[in-house]
Protein backbone atom coordinates (compact mmCIF):
# COMPACT_ATOMS: atom_id res chain seq x y z
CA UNK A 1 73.27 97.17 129.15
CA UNK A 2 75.12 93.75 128.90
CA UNK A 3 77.11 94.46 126.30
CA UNK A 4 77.76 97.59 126.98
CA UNK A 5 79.87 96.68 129.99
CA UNK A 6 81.58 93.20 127.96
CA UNK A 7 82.69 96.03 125.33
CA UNK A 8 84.05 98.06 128.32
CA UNK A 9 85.97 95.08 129.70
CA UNK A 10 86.89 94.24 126.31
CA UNK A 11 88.73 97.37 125.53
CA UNK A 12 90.04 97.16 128.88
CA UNK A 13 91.52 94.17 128.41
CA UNK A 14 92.60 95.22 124.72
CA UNK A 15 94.36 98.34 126.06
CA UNK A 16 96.45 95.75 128.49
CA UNK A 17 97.30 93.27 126.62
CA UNK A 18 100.03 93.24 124.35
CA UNK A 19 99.07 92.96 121.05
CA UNK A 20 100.52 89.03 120.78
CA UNK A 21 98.99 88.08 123.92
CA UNK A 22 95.63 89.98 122.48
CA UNK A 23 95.39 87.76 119.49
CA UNK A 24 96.17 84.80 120.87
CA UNK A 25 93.28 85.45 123.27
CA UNK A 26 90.71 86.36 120.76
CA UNK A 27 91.19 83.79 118.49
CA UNK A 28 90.52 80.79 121.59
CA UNK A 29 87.24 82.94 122.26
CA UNK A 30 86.22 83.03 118.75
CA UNK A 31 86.88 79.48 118.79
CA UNK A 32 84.65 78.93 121.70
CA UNK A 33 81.70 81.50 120.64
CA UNK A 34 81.65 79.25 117.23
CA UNK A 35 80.94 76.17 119.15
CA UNK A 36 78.49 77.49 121.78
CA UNK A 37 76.67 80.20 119.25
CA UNK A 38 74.96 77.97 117.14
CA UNK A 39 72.44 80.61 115.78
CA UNK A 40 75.20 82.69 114.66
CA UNK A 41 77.25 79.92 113.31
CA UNK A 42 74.19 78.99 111.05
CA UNK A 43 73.77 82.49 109.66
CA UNK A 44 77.57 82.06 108.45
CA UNK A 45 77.53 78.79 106.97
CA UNK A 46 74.05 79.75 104.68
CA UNK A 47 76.32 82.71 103.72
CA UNK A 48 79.04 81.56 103.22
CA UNK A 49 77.25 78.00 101.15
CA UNK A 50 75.98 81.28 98.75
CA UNK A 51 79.40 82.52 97.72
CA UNK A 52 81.56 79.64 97.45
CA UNK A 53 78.47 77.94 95.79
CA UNK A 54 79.07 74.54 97.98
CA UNK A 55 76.54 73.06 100.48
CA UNK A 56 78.94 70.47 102.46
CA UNK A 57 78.63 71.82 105.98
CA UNK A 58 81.64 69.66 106.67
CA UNK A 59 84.13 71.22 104.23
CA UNK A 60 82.57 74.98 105.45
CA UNK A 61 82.31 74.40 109.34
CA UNK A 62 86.07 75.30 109.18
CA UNK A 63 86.18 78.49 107.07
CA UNK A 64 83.35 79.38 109.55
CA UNK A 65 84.83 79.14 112.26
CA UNK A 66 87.65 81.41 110.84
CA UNK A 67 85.38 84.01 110.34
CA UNK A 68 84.11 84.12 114.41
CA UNK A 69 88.10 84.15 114.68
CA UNK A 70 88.64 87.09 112.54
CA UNK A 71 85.21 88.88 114.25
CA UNK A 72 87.00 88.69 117.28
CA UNK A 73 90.05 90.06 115.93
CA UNK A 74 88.27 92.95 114.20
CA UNK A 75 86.82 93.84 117.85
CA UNK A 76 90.31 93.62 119.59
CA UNK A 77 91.89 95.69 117.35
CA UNK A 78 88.57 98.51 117.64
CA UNK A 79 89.13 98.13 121.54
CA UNK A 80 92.71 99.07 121.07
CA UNK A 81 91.74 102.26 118.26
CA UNK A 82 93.59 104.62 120.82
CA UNK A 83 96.76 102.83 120.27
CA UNK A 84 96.61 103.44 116.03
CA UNK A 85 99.72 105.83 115.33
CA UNK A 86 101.72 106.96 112.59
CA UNK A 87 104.34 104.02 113.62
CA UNK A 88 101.75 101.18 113.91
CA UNK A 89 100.45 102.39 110.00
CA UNK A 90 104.20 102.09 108.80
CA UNK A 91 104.85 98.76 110.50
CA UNK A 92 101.72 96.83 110.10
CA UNK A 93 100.28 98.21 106.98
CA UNK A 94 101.08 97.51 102.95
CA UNK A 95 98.84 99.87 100.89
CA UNK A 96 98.03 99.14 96.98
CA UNK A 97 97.66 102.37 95.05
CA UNK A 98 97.70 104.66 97.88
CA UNK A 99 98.04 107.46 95.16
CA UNK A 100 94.59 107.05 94.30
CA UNK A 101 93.47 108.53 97.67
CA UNK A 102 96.15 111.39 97.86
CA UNK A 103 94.67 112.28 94.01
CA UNK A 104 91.39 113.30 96.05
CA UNK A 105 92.25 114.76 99.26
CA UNK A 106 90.11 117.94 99.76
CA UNK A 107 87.87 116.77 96.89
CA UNK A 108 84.26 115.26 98.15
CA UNK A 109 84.58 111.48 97.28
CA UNK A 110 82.76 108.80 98.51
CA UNK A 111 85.41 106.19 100.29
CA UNK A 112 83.46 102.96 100.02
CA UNK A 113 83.89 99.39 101.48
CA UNK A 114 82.09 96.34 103.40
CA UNK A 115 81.85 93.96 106.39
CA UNK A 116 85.57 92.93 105.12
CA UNK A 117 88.83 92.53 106.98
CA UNK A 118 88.84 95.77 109.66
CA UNK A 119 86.91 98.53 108.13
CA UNK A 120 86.80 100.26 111.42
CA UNK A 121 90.62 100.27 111.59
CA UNK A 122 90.87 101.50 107.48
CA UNK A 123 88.63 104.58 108.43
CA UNK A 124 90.88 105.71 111.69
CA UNK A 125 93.48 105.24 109.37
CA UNK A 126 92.62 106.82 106.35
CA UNK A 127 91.86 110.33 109.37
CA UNK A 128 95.42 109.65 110.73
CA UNK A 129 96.69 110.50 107.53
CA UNK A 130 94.92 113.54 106.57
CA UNK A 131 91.77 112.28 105.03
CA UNK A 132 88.64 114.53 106.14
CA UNK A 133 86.00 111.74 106.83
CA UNK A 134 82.28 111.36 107.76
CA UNK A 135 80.98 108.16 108.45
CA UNK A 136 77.14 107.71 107.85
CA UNK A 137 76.59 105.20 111.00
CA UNK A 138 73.57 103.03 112.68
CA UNK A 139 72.82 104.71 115.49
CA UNK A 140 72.53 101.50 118.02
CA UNK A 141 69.40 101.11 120.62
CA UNK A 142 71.85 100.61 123.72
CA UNK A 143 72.74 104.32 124.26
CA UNK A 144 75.87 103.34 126.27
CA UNK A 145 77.07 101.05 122.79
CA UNK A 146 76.45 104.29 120.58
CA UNK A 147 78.36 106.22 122.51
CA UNK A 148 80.89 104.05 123.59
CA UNK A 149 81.39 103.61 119.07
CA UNK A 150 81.34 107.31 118.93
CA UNK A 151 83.76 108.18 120.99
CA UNK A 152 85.53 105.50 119.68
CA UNK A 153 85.27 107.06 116.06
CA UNK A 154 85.81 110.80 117.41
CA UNK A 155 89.54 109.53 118.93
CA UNK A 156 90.55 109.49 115.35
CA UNK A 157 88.84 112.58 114.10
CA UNK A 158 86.25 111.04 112.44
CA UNK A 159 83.22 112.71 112.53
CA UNK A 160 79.90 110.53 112.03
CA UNK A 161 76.40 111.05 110.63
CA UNK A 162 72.77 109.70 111.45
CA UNK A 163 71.56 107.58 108.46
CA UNK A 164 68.34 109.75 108.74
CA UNK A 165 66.84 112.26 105.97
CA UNK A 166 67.59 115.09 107.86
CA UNK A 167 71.46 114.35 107.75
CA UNK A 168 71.41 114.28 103.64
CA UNK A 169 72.18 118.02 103.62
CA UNK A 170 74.68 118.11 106.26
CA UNK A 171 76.39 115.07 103.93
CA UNK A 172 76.45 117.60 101.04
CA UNK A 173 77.57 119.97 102.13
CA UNK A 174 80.66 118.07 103.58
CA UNK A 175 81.38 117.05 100.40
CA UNK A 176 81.17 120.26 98.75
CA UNK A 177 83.57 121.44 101.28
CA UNK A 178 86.09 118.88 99.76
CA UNK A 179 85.59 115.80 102.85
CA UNK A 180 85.17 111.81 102.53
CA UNK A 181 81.90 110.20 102.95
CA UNK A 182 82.48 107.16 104.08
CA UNK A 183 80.19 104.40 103.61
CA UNK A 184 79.59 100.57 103.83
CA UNK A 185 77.99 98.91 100.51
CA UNK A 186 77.32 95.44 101.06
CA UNK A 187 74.21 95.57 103.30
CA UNK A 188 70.94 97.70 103.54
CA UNK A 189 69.81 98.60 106.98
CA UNK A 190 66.78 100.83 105.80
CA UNK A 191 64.85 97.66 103.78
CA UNK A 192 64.23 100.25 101.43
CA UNK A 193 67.36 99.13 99.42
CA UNK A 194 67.77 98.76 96.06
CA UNK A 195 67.08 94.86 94.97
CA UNK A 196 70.13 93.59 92.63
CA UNK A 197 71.83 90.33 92.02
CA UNK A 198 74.44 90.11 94.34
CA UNK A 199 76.30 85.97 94.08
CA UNK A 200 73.77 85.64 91.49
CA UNK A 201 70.87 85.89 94.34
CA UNK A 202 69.00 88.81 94.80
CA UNK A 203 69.84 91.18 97.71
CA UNK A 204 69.07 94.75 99.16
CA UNK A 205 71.81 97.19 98.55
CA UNK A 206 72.08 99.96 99.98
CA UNK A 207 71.02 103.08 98.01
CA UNK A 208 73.45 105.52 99.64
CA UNK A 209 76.77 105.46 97.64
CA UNK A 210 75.36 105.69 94.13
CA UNK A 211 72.58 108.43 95.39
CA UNK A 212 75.52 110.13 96.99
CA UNK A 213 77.72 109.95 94.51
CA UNK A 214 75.08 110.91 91.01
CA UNK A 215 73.76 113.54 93.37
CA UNK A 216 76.74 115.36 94.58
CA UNK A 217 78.88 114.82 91.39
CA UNK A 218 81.85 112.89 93.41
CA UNK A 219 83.58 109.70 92.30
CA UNK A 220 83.28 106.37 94.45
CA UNK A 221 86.68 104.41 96.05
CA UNK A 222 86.35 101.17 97.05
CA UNK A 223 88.87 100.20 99.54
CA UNK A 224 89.54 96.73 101.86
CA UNK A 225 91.63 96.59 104.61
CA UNK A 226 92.57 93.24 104.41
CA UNK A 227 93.94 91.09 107.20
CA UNK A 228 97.46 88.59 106.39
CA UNK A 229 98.57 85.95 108.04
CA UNK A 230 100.51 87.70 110.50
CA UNK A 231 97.68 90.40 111.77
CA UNK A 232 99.24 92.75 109.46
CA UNK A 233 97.37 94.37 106.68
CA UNK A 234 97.00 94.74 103.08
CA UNK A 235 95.06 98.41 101.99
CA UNK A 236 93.26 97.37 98.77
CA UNK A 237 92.66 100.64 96.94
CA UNK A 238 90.13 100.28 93.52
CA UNK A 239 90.25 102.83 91.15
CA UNK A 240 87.60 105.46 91.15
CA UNK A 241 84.01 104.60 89.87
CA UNK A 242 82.82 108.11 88.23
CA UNK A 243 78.75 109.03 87.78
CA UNK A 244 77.68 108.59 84.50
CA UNK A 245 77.33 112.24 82.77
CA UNK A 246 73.71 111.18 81.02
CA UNK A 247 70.80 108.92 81.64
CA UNK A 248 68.15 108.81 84.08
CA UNK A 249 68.54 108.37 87.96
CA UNK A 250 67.22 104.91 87.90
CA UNK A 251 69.14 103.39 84.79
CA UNK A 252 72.80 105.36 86.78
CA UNK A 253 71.72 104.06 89.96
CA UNK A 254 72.16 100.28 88.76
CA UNK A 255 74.97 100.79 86.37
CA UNK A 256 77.09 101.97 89.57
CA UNK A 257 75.74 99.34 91.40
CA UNK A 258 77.16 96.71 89.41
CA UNK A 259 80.05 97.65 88.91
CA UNK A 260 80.24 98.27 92.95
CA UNK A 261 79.09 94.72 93.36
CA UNK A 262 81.49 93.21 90.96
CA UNK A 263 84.02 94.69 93.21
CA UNK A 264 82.24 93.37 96.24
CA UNK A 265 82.27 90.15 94.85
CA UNK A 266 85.61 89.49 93.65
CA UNK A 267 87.34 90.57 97.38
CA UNK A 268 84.63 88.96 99.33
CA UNK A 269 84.60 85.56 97.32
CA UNK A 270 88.79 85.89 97.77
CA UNK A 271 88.60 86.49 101.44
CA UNK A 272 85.24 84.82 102.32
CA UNK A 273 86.43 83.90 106.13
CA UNK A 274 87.35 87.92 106.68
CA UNK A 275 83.64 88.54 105.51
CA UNK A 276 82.63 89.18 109.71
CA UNK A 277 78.16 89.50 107.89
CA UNK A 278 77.06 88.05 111.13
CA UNK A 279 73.70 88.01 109.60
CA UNK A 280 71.80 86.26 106.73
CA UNK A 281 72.80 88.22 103.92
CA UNK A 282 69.93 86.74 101.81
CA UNK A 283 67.08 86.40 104.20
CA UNK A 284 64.11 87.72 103.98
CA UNK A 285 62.78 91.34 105.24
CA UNK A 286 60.89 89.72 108.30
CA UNK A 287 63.80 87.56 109.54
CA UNK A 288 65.95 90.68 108.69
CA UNK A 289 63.81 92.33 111.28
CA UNK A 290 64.04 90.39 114.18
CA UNK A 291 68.05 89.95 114.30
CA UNK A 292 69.35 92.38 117.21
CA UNK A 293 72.37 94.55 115.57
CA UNK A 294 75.52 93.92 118.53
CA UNK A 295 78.08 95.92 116.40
């Protein structure tokens, strides 16, 4: 139950704070958790020595310590969801090809993006604006966390989904009736993942979006929500990835997957400190196994 009542004093604090004085506080406690959380801080570095390709711990110490920054910015602004309105979207955020998205409103399509920037934040926003979205999400073992992220998710309309075999009907059937699935594609949390290249090392990727997406016929989005300088955003919209028409499951299930990894790669690599994988992204199963999931 520990963190169950830090996240309740967290979004306590997040609700009081202005959103200046919010910042400024997370980013000394990301500072801090960096120095003291050693474990954590080595899990970022071996990541982090994968995509830039560089193993000086002294040149990377500094980009990770920007990325337990930007966790802890991701966090404050998740405390603070119930603040998200119409005038905060206008003022704070810069979309790129927001026509894309309007194209498919009330049309099933797979909305798809990663650990990047605040993809909490992107998926409130995408509801407040008239997007119908489900959210396939990890149900956590601390009930008080699960429901404390529900609710959380529910404030903004968006209505979530177990990742469990029983739910792949409901998820059809959503996007038959014209909803977003939305899902995250840069990590497997089943192990039974597909096993591609990923920074020329292999990984497991998750099966989901390209099942999803051959399956039910709809196109895949990829979309960041990408933090600047000044905690406002840039909303990276990709244009659509559409199921091959021919060829067997298998052969369509990797040819999406690459070209959803090449995506992957190219905003990850560009905004490697905003990449909040507080995890060994290339260990192996067993390790995988033994890491306790906190968000």
């Amino acid at each position: 139950m520990g963190y169950y009542f830090l996240y309740k004093i967290g979004q306590f604090l997040a609700l009081s704070l202005p959103l200046n004085w919010g910042y400024w506080l997370t980013e000394r406690i990301g500072a801090v958790l960096f120095c003291l959380n050693y474990k954590d801080r080595a899990k970022v570095l071996d990541n982090l020595k994968v995509i830039l390709r560089q193993n000086d711990e002294k040149k990377l110490k500094p980009l990770a310590k920007e990325v337990f920054v930007n966790f802890g910015k991701y966090l404050f602004e998740f405390f603070r969801l119930q603040k998200l309105n119409k005038q905060y979207i206008k003022e704070k955020i810069n979309f790129k090809n927001f026509k894309i998205i309007e194209s498919f409103k009330n049309k099933g399509v797979i909305l798809l993006s990663s650990h990047l920037g605040n993809w909490e934040l992107g998926a409130a926003i995408m509801s407040e604006l008239g997007i119908e979205l489900n959210g396939i999400a990890l149900t956590h073992k601390h009930k008080g966390i699960d429901l404390f992220f529900k609710k959380q998710r529910e404030a903004h309309r968006i209505k979530t989904v177990p990742p469990a075999a029983s739910s792949v009907k409901k998820v059809f059937e959503r996007l038959k009736a014209g909803e977003a699935l939305a899902l995250l594609g840069d990590r497997d949390f089943s192990h039974h993942g597909i096993e591609m290249d990923f920074f020329s090392h292999p990984a497991l990727i998750p099966k989901g979006p390209a099942f999803f997406s051959l399956k039910a016929g709809c196109p895949i989005v990829c979309l960041f929500l990408i933090r600047e300088k000044d905690n406002s955003f840039s909303f990276f919209i990709e244009d659509p990835i559409y199921p091959p028409a021919t060829g067997s499951t298998d052969e369509n299930m990797k040819k999406m997957n690459r070209k959803i990894l090449k995506i992957l790669e190219k905003y990850i690599s560009t905004y490697c400190t905003q990449w909040l994988m507080i995890h060994r992204m290339w260990a192996g199963k067993k390790e995988e196994e033994k890491e306790e999931e906190i968000i």
